[in-house]
Protein backbone atom coordinates (compact mmCIF):
# COMPACT_ATOMS: atom_id res chain seq x y z
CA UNK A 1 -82.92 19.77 -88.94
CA UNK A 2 -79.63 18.10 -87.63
CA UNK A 3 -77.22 20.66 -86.16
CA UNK A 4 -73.27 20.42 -84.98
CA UNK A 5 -72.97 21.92 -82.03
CA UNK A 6 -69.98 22.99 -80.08
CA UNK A 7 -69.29 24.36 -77.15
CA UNK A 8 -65.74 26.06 -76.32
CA UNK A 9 -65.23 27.19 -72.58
CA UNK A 10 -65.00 30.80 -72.10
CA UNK A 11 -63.59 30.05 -68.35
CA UNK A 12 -62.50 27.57 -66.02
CA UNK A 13 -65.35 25.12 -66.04
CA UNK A 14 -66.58 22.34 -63.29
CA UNK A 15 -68.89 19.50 -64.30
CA UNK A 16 -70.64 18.64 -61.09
CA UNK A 17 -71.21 15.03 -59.78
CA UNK A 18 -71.89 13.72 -57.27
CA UNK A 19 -70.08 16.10 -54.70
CA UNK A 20 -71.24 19.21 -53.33
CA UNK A 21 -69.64 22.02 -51.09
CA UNK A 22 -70.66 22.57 -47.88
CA UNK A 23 -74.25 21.04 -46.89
CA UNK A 24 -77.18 20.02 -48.23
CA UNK A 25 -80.47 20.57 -46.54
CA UNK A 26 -80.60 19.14 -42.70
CA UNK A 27 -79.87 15.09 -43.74
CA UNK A 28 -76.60 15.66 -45.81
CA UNK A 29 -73.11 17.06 -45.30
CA UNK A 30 -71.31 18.12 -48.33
CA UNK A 31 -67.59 18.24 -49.24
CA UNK A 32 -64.89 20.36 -49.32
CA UNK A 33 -62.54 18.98 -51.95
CA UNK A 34 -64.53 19.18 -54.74
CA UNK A 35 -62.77 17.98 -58.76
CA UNK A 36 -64.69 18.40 -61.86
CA UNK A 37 -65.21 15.65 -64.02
CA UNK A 38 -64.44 15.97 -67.75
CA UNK A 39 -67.66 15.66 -69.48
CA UNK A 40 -70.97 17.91 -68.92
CA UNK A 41 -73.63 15.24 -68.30
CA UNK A 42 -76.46 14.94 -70.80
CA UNK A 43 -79.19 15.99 -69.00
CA UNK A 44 -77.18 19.38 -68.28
CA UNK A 45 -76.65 19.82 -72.12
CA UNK A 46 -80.54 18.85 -72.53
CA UNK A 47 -81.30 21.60 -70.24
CA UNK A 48 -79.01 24.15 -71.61
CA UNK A 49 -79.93 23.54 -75.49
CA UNK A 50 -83.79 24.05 -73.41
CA UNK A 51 -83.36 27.71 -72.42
CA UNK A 52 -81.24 28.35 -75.26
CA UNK A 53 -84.65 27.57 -77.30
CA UNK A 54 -86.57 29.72 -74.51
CA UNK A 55 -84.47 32.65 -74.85
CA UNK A 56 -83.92 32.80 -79.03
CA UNK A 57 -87.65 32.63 -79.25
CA UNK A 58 -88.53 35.45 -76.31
CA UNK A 59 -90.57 32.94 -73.98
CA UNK A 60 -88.23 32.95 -71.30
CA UNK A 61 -88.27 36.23 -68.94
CA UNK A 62 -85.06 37.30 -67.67
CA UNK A 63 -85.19 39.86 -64.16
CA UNK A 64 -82.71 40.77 -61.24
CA UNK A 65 -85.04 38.15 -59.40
CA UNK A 66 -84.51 35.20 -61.44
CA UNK A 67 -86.11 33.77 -64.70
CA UNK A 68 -89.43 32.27 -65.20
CA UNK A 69 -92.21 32.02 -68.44
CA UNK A 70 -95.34 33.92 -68.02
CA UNK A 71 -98.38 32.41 -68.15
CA UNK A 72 -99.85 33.73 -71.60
CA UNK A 73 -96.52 32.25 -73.23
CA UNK A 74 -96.15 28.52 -71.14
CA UNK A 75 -98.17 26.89 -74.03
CA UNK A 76 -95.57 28.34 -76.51
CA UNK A 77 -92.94 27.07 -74.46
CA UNK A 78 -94.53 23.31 -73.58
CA UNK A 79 -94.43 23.55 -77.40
CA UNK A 80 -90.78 24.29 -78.16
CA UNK A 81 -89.55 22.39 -75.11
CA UNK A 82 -91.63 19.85 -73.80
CA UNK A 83 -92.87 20.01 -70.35
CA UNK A 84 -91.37 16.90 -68.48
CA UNK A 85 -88.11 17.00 -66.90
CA UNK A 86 -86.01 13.62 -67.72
CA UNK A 87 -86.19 10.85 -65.96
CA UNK A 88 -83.85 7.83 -65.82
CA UNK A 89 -86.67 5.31 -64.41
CA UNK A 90 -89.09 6.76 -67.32
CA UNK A 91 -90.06 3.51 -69.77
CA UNK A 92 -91.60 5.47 -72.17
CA UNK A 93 -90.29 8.10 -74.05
CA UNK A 94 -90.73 12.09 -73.21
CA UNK A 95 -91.45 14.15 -74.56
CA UNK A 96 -88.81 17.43 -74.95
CA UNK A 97 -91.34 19.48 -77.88
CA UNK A 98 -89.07 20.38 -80.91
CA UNK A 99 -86.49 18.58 -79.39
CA UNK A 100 -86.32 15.19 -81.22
CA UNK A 101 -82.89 13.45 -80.19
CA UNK A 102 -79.02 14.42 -78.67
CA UNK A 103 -75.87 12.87 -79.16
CA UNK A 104 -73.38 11.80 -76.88
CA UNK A 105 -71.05 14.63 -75.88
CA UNK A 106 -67.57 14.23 -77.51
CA UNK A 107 -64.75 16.28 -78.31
CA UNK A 108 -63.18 18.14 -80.91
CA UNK A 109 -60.48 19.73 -82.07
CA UNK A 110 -60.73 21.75 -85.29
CA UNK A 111 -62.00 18.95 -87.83
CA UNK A 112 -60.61 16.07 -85.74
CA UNK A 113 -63.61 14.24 -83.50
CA UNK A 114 -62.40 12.13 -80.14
CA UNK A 115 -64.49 9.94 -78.05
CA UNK A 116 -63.26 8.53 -74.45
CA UNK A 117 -62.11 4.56 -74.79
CA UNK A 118 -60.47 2.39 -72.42
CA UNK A 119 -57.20 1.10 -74.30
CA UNK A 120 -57.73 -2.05 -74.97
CA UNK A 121 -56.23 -1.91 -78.65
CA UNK A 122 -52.62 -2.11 -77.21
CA UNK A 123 -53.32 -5.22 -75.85
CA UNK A 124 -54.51 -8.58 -77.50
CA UNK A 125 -57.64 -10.13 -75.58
CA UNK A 126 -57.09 -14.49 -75.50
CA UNK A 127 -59.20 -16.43 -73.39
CA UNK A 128 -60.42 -13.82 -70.83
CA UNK A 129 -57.00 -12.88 -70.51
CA UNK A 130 -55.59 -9.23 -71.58
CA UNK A 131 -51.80 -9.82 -72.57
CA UNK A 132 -49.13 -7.72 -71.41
CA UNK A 133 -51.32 -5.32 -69.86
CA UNK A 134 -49.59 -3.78 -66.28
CA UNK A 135 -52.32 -2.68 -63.50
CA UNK A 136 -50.22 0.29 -62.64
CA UNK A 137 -51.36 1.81 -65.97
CA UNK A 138 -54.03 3.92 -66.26
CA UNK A 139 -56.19 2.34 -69.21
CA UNK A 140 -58.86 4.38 -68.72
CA UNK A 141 -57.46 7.56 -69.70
CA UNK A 142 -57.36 7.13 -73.41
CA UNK A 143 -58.84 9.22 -76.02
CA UNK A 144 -59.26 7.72 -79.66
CA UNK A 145 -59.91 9.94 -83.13
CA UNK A 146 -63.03 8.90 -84.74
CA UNK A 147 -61.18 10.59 -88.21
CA UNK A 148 -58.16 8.90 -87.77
CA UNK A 149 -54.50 9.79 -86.40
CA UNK A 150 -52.83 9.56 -82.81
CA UNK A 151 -54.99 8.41 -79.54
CA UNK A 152 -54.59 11.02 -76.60
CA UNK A 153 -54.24 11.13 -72.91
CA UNK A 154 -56.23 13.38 -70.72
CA UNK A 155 -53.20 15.89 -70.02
CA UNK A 156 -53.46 16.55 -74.27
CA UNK A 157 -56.64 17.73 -73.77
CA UNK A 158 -56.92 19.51 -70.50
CA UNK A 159 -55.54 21.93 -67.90
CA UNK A 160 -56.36 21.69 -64.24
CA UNK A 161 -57.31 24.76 -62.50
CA UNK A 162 -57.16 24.08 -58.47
CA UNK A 163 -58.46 26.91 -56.33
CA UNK A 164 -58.60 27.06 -52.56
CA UNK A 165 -60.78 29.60 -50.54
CA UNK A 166 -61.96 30.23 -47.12
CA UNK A 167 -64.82 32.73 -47.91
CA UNK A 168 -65.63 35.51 -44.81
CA UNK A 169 -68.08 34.71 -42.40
CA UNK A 170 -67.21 31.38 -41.39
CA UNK A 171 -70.61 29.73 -43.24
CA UNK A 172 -71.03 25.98 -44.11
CA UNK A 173 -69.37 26.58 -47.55
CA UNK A 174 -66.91 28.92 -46.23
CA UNK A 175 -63.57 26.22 -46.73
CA UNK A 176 -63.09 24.69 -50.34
CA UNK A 177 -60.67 23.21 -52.37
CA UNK A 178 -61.95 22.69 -55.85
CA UNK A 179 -60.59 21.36 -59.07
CA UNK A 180 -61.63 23.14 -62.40
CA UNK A 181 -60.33 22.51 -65.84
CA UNK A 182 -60.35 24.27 -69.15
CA UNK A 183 -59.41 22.97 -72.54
CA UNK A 184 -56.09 23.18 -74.33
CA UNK A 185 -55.78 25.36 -77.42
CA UNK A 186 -58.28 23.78 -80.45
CA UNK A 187 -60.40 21.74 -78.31
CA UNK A 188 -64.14 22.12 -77.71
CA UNK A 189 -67.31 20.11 -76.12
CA UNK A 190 -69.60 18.93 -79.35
CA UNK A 191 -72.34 16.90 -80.04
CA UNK A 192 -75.12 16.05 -82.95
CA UNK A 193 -78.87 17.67 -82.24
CA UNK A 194 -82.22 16.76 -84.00
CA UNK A 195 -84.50 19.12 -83.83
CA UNK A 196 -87.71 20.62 -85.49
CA UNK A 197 -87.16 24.72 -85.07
CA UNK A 198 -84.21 26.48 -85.73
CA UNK A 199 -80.84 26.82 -82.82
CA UNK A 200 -78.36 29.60 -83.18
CA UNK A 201 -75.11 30.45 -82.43
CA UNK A 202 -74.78 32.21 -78.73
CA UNK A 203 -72.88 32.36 -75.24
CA UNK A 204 -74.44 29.97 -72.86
CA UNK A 205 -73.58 28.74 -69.08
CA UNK A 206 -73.33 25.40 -68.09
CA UNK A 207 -71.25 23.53 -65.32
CA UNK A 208 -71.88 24.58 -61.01
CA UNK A 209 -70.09 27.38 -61.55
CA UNK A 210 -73.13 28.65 -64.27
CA UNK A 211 -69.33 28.88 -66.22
CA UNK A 212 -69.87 30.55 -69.80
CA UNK A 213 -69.38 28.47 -72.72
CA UNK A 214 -69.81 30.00 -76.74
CA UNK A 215 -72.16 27.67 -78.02
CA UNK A 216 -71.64 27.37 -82.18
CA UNK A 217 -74.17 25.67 -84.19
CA UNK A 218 -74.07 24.49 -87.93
CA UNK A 219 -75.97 21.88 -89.70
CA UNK A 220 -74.05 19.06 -90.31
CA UNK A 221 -75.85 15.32 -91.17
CA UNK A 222 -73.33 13.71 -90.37
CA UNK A 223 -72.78 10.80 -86.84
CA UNK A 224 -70.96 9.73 -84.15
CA UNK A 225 -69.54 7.11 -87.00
CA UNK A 226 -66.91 5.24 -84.67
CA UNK A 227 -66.87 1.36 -85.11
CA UNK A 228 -64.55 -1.09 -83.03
CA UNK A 229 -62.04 -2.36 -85.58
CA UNK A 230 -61.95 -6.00 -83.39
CA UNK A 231 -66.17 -5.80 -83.05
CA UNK A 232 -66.11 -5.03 -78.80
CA UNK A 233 -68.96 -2.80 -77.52
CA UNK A 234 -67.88 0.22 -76.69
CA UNK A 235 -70.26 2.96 -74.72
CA UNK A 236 -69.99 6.16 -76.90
CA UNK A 237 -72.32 7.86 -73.84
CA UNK A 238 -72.97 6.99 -70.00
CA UNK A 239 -75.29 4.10 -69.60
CA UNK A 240 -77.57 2.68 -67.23
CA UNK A 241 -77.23 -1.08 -67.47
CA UNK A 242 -79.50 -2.82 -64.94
CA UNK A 243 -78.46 -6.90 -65.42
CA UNK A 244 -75.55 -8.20 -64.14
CA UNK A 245 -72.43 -7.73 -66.94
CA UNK A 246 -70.70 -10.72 -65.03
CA UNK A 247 -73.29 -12.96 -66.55
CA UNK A 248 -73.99 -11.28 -69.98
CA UNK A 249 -70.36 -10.60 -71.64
CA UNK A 250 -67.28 -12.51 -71.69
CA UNK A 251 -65.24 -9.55 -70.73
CA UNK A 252 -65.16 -5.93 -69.85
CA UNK A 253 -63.07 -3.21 -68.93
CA UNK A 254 -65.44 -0.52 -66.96
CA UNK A 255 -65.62 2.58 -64.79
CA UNK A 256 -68.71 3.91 -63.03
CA UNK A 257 -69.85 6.77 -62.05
CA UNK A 258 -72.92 7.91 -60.31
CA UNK A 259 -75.59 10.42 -61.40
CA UNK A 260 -77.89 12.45 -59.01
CA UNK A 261 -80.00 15.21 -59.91
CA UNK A 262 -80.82 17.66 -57.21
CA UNK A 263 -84.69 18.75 -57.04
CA UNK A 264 -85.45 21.71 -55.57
CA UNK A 265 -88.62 23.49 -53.62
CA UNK A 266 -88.58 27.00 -54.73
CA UNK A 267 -91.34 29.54 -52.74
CA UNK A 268 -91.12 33.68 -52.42
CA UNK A 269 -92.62 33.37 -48.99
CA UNK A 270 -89.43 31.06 -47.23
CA UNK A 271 -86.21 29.68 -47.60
CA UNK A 272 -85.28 27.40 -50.31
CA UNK A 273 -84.69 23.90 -49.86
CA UNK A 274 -82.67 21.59 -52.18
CA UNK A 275 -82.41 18.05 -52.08
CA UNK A 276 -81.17 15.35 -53.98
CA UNK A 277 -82.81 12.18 -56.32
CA UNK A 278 -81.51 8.62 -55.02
CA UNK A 279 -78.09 8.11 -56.79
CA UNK A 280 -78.29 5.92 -60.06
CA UNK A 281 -74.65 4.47 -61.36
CA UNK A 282 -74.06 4.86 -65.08
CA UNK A 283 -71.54 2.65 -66.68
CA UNK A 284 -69.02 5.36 -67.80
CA UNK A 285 -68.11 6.24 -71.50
CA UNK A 286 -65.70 4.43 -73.17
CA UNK A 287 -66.21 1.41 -71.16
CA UNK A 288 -65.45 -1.94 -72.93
CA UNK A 289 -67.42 -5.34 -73.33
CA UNK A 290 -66.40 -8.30 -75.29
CA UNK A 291 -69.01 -10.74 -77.03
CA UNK A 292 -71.98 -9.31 -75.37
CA UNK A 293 -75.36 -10.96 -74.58
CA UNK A 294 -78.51 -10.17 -76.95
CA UNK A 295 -79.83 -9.91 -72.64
CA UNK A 296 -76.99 -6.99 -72.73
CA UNK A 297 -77.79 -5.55 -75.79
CA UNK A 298 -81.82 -5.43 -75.07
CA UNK A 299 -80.82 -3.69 -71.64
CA UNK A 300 -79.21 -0.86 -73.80
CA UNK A 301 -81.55 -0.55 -75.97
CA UNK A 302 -84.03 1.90 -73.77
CA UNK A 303 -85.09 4.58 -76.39
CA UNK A 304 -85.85 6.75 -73.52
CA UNK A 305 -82.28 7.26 -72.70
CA UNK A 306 -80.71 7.08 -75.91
CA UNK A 307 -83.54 10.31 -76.83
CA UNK A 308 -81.13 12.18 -75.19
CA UNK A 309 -77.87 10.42 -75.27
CA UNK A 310 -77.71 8.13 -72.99
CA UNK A 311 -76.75 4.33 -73.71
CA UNK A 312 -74.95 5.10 -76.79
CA UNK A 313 -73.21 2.31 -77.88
CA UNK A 314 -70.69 0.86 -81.22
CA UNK A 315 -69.89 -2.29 -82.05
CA UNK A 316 -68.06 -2.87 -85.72
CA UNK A 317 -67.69 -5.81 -87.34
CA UNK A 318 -65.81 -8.81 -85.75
């Protein structure tokens, strides 16, 4: 089955990176000033759409003292979910049970899809040259209707929520400044799921701040459909590109950002640790390459990450 699902914020919401407050174990200090970024990361939605399929089917307990699968139901649950937890290195595919493949997260607003695109459709591209475009501007922030109508900045779409605290007891985390948003009026988080067992409707928490979200589900066949009107690659997801792009495109317009995950070492008899995975940089969404190497397009290509959305790409016809 192939299911629409969307996800409007209930709350202020913050989409962690690779900040955290206060510190982190005994090797890392943390931050302070702490801003959300606007998209939930895949692996995040992976694991929520996971315990969403835990808890709809009753393998998932749920206690004051946190939430675990009992042992007479973790072949149930190795069914419906998989057992591996992703991993960006992994060559081969994993395998995520009923799970069978995610889209990239985009957005919506009623009917009307928009994906993140650098804005390189106001300019005309000549001989590795980008006319008339002025550094000052922000090119970057540019959101473009996969149905048709007007592109977008971010301040169409969302609302900043700053907070500041200094929390009693003078602790590591006790000072913070932190950056939250929430979504104007219409908009919601969406995104295309394959899957062999059924996903309902419910409230679910995603984000640092566990913030709730009312996850929607229909089916709906349809795709991420976008295609460059001038042929350019554009990244519909995040993507791990491991070649030089100096060497295997004639031009590009990109942002990066990086991707942790933080592991932790949970016991009942002592304190929990938490560290983090070595940082990986992702190519961000929306980022632009002209005339791209088949070397490029090969390096995208890793059906590993696109399983879960990951290395999405578009190119149109030039």
């Amino acid at each position: 089955m192939r299911y629409l699902v969307t996800l409007k914020p209930l709350e202020p919401f913050l989409f962690g990176g690779n900040q955290t407050f206060g510190t982190l174990g005994d090797k890392e200090a943390g931050s302070y000033l702490v801003t959300s970024r606007q998209f939930p990361q895949q692996t995040a939605v992976l694991g929520m759409v996971r315990k969403a399929l835990m808890i709809q089917a009753g393998l998932l307990t749920r206690k004051r003292r946190g939430e675990w699968v009992d042992k007479h139901k973790k072949v149930d649950a190795i069914n419906l979910v998989g057992y591996e937890k992703f991993s960006m290195s992994e060559k081969e595919v994993q395998d995520f049970g009923t799970i069978e493949k995610l889209s990239p997260i985009f957005l919506m607003q009623k009917a009307k899809r928009y994906i993140k695109k650098v804005d390189i459709d106001s300019h005309d591209y000549e001989d590795g040259v980008l006319k008339d475009y002025n550094p000052k501007e922000d090119i970057y922030d540019n959101f473009v209707p996969v149905d048709g109508g007007e592109k977008l900045k971010s301040e169409d779409i969302f609302n900043e929520v700053n907070q500041t605290g200094n929390k009693k007891g003078g602790e590591d985390n006790s000072l913070f400044k932190k950056t939250s948003y929430t979504l104007k009026d219409g908009f919601c988080f969406a995104f295309y799921i394959e899957l062999d067992t059924a996903l309902k409707s419910a409230m679910v928490s995603l984000g640092a701040d566990r913030s709730a979200f009312m996850m929607e589900v229909k089916e709906d066949n349809a795709t991420l459909d976008y295609a460059d009107s001038k042929g350019y690659l554009t990244l519909l997801s995040d993507a791990l590109i491991t070649i030089d792009i100096k060497n295997n495109c004639d031009f590009a317009i990109t942002s990066e950002l990086s991707h942790r995950n933080l592991k932790s070492k949970k016991s009942a008899l002592q304190k929990n640790t938490f560290e983090k995975s070595e940082t990986v940089y992702l190519y961000e969404k929306g980022s632009v390459f002209i005339n791209p190497s088949e070397a490029l397009l090969a390096d995208l290509n890793q059906e590993n990450l696109q399983q879960i959305g990951y290395n999405i790409y578009t190119q149109g016809e030039q």
